[in-house]
C-alpha atoms as a PDB file:
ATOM      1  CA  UNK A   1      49.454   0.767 111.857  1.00  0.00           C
ATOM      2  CA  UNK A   2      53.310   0.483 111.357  1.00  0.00           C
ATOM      3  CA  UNK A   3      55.571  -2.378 110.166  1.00  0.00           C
ATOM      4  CA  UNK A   4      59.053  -1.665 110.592  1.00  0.00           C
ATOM      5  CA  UNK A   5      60.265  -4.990 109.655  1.00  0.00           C
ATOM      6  CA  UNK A   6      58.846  -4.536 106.462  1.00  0.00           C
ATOM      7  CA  UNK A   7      60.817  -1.495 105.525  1.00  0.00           C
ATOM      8  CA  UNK A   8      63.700  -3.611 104.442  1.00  0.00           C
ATOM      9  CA  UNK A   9      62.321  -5.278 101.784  1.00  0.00           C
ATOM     10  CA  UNK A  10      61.033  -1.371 100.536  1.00  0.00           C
ATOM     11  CA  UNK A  11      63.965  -1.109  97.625  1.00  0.00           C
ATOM     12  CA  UNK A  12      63.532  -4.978  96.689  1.00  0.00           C
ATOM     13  CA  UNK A  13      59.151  -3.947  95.882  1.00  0.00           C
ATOM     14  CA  UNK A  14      60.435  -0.857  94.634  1.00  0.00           C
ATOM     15  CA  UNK A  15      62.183  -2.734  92.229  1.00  0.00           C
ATOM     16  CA  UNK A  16      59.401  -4.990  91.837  1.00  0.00           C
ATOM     17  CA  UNK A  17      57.320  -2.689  90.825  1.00  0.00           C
ATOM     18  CA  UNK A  18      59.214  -0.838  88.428  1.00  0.00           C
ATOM     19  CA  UNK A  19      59.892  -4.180  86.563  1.00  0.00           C
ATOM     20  CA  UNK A  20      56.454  -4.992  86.621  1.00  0.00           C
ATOM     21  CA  UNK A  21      55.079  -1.497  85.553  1.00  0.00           C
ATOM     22  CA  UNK A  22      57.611  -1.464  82.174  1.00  0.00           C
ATOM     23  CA  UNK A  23      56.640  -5.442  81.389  1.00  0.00           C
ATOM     24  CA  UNK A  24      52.994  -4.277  81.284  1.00  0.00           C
ATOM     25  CA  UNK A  25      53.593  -0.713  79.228  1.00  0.00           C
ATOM     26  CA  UNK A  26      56.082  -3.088  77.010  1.00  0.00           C
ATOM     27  CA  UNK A  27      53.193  -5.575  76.486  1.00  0.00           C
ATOM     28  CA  UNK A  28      51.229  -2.173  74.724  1.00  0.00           C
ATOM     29  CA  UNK A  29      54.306  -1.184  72.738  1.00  0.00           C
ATOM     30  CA  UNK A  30      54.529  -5.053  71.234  1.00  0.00           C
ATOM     31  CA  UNK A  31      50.817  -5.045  70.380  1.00  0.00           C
ATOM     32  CA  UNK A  32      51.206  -1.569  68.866  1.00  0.00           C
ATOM     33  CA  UNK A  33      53.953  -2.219  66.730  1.00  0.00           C
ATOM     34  CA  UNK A  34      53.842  -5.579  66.380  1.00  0.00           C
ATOM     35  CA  UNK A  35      50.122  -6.728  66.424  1.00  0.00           C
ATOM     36  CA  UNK A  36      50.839  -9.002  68.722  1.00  0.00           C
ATOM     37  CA  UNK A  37      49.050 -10.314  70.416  1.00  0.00           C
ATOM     38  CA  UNK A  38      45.944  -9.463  67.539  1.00  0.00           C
ATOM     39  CA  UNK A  39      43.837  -6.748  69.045  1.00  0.00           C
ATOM     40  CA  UNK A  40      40.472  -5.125  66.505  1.00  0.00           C
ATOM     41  CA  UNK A  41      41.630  -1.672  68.714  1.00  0.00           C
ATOM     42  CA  UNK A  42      44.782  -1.540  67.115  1.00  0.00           C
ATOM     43  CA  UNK A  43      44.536  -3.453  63.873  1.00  0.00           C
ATOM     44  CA  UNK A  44      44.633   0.145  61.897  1.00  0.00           C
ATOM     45  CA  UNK A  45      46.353   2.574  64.483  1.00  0.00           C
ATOM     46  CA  UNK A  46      47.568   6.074  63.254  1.00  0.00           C
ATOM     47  CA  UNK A  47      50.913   7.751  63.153  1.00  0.00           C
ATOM     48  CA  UNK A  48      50.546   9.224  66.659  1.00  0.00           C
ATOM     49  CA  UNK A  49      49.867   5.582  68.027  1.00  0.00           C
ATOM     50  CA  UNK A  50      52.860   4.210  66.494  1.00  0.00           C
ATOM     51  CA  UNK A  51      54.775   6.829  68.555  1.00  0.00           C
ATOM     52  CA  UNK A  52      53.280   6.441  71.369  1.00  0.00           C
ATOM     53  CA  UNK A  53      54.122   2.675  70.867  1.00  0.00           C
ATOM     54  CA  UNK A  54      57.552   3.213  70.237  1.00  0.00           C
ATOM     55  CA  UNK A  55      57.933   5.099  73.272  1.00  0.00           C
ATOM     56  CA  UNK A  56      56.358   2.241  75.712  1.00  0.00           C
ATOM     57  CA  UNK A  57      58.347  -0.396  73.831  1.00  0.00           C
ATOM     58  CA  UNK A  58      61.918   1.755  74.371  1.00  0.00           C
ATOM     59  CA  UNK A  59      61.450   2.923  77.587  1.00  0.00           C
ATOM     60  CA  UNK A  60      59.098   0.455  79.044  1.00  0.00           C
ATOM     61  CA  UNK A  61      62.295  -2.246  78.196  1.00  0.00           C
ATOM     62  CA  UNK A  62      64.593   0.501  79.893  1.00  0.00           C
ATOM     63  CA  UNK A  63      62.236   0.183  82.945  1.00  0.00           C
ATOM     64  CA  UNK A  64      62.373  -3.642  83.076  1.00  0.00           C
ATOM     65  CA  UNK A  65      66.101  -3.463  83.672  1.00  0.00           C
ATOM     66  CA  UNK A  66      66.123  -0.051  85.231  1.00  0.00           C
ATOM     67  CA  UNK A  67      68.139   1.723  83.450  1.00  0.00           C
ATOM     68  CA  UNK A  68      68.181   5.552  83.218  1.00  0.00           C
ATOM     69  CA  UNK A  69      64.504   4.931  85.040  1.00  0.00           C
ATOM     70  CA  UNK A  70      63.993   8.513  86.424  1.00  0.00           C
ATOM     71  CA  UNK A  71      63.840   9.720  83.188  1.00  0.00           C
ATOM     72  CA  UNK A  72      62.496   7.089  81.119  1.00  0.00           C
ATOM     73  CA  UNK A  73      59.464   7.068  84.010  1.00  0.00           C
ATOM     74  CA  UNK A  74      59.185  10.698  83.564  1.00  0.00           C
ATOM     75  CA  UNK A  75      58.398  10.568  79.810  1.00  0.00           C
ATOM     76  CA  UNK A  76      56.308   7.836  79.906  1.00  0.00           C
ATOM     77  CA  UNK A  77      54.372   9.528  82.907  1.00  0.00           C
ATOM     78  CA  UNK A  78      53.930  12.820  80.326  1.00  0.00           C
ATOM     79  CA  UNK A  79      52.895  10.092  77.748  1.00  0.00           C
ATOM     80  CA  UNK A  80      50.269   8.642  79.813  1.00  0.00           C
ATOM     81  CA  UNK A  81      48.531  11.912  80.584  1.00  0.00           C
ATOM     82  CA  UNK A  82      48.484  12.742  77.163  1.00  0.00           C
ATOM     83  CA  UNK A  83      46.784   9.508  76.305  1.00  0.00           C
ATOM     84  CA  UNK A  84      44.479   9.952  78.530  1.00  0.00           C
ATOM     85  CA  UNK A  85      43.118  13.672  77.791  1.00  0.00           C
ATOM     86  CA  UNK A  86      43.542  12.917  74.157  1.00  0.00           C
ATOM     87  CA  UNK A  87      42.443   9.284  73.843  1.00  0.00           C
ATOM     88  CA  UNK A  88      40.084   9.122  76.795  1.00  0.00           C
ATOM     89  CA  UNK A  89      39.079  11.950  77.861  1.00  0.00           C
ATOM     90  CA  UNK A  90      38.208  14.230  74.579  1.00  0.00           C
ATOM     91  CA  UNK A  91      37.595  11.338  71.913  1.00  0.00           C
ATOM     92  CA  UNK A  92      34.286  12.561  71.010  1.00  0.00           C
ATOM     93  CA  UNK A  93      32.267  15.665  70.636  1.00  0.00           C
ATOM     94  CA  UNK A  94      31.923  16.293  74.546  1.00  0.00           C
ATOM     95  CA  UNK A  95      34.659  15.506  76.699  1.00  0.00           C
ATOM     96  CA  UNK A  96      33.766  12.886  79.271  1.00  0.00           C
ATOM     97  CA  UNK A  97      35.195  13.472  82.461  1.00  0.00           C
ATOM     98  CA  UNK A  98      34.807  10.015  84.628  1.00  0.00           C
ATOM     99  CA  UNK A  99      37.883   7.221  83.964  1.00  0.00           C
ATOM    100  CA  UNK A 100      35.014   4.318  84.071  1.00  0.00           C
ATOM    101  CA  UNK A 101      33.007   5.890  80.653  1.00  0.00           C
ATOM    102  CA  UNK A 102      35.689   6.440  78.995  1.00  0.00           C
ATOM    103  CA  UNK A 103      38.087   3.735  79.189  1.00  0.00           C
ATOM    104  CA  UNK A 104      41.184   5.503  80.649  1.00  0.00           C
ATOM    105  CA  UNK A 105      41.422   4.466  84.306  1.00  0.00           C
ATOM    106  CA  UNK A 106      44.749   2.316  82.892  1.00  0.00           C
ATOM    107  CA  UNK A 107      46.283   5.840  81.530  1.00  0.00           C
ATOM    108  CA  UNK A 108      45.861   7.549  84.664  1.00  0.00           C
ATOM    109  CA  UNK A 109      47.102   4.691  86.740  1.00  0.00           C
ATOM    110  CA  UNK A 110      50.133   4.323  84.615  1.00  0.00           C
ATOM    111  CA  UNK A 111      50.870   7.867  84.583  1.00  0.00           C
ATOM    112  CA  UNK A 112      51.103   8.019  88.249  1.00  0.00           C
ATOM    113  CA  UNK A 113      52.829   4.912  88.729  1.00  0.00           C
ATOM    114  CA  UNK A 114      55.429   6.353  86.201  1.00  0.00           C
ATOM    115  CA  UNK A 115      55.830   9.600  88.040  1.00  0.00           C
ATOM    116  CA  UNK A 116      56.364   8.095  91.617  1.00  0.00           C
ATOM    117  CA  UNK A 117      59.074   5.890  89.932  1.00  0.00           C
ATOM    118  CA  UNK A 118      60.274   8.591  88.613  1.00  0.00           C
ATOM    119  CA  UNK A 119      60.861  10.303  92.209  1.00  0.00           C
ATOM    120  CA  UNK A 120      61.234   7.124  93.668  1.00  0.00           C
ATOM    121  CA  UNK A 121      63.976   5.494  91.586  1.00  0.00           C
ATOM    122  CA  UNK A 122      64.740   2.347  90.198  1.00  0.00           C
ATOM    123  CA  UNK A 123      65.681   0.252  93.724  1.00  0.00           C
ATOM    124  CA  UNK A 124      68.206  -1.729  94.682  1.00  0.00           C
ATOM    125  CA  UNK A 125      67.787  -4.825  91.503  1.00  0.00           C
ATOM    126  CA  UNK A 126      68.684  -2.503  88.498  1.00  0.00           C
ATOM    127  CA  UNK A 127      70.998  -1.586  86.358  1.00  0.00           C
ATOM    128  CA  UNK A 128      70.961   2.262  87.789  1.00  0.00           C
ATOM    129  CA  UNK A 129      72.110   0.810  91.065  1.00  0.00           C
ATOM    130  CA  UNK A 130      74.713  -1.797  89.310  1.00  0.00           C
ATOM    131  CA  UNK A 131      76.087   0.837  87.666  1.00  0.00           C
ATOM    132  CA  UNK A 132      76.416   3.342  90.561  1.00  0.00           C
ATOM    133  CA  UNK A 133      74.066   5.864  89.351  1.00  0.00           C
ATOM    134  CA  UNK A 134      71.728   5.259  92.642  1.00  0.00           C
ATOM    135  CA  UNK A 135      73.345   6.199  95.649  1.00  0.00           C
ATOM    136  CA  UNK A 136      70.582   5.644  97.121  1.00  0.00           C
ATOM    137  CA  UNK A 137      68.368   2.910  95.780  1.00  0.00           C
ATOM    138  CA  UNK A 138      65.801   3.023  97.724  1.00  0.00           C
ATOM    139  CA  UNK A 139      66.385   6.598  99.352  1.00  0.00           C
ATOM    140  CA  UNK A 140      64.411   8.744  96.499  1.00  0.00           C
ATOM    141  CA  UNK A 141      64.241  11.934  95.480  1.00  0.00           C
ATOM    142  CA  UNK A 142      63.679  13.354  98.488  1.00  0.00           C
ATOM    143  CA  UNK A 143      66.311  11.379 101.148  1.00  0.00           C
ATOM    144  CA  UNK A 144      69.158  12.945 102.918  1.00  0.00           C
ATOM    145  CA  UNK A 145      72.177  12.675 101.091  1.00  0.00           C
END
């Protein structure tokens, strides 16, 4: 089933959900670093949690407002993966394979939704675009130039 007429809006949800996707990875990097809100998971976090928080408080805000959002998408998308083999998926003695046992079906979401933005772009509301940097907004990676 195709909807032409609703290819137009495609850069505007694009944008959408790029904003919406750093607000939510942002939300992690406050409670990391700032214990806010107050969550028992991450009332003692170590060093490697703090960076990880950094990183989805800088570039999750850099996401909001899309700016430099291929790149900023791409790390976080590495990021994600990481968190999930090495929070999720190998936590304990075995390694346990399904994303509903062991908690990480947010990591692997987020780490795809990061990589297609990074292919995809920032869209047309961003700072990439206001700036120039976007020929394209909506075109891709992979559009005819």
């Amino acid at each position: 089933m195709d909807f032409p007429y609703l290819t137009r809006f495609q850069p505007v949800l694009l944008s959408l959900f790029r904003f919406i996707t750093g607000l939510l990875l942002f939300q992690y990097g406050v409670a990391k670093l700032f214990k806010f809100p107050v969550l028992p998971y991450f009332a003692n976090i170590p060093p490697l949690i703090y960076a990880a928080g950094a990183l989805e408080l800088v570039l999750g805000a850099l996401l909001m407002i899309g700016l430099f959002t291929r790149l900023s998408a791409f790390i976080l998308s590495g990021e994600m993966a990481f968190a999930y083999f090495m929070g999720h998926m190998f936590k304990g003695e075995t390694p346990v394979f399904l994303p509903l046992l062991n908690g990480g079906t947010a990591a692997i979401l987020f780490c795809f939704a990061c990589l297609y933005i990074s292919a995809a772009g920032s869209g047309s509301v961003s700072v990439d675009a206001a700036m120039g940097k976007e020929r394209d907004a909506g075109g891709g990676a992979f559009a005819r130039r």
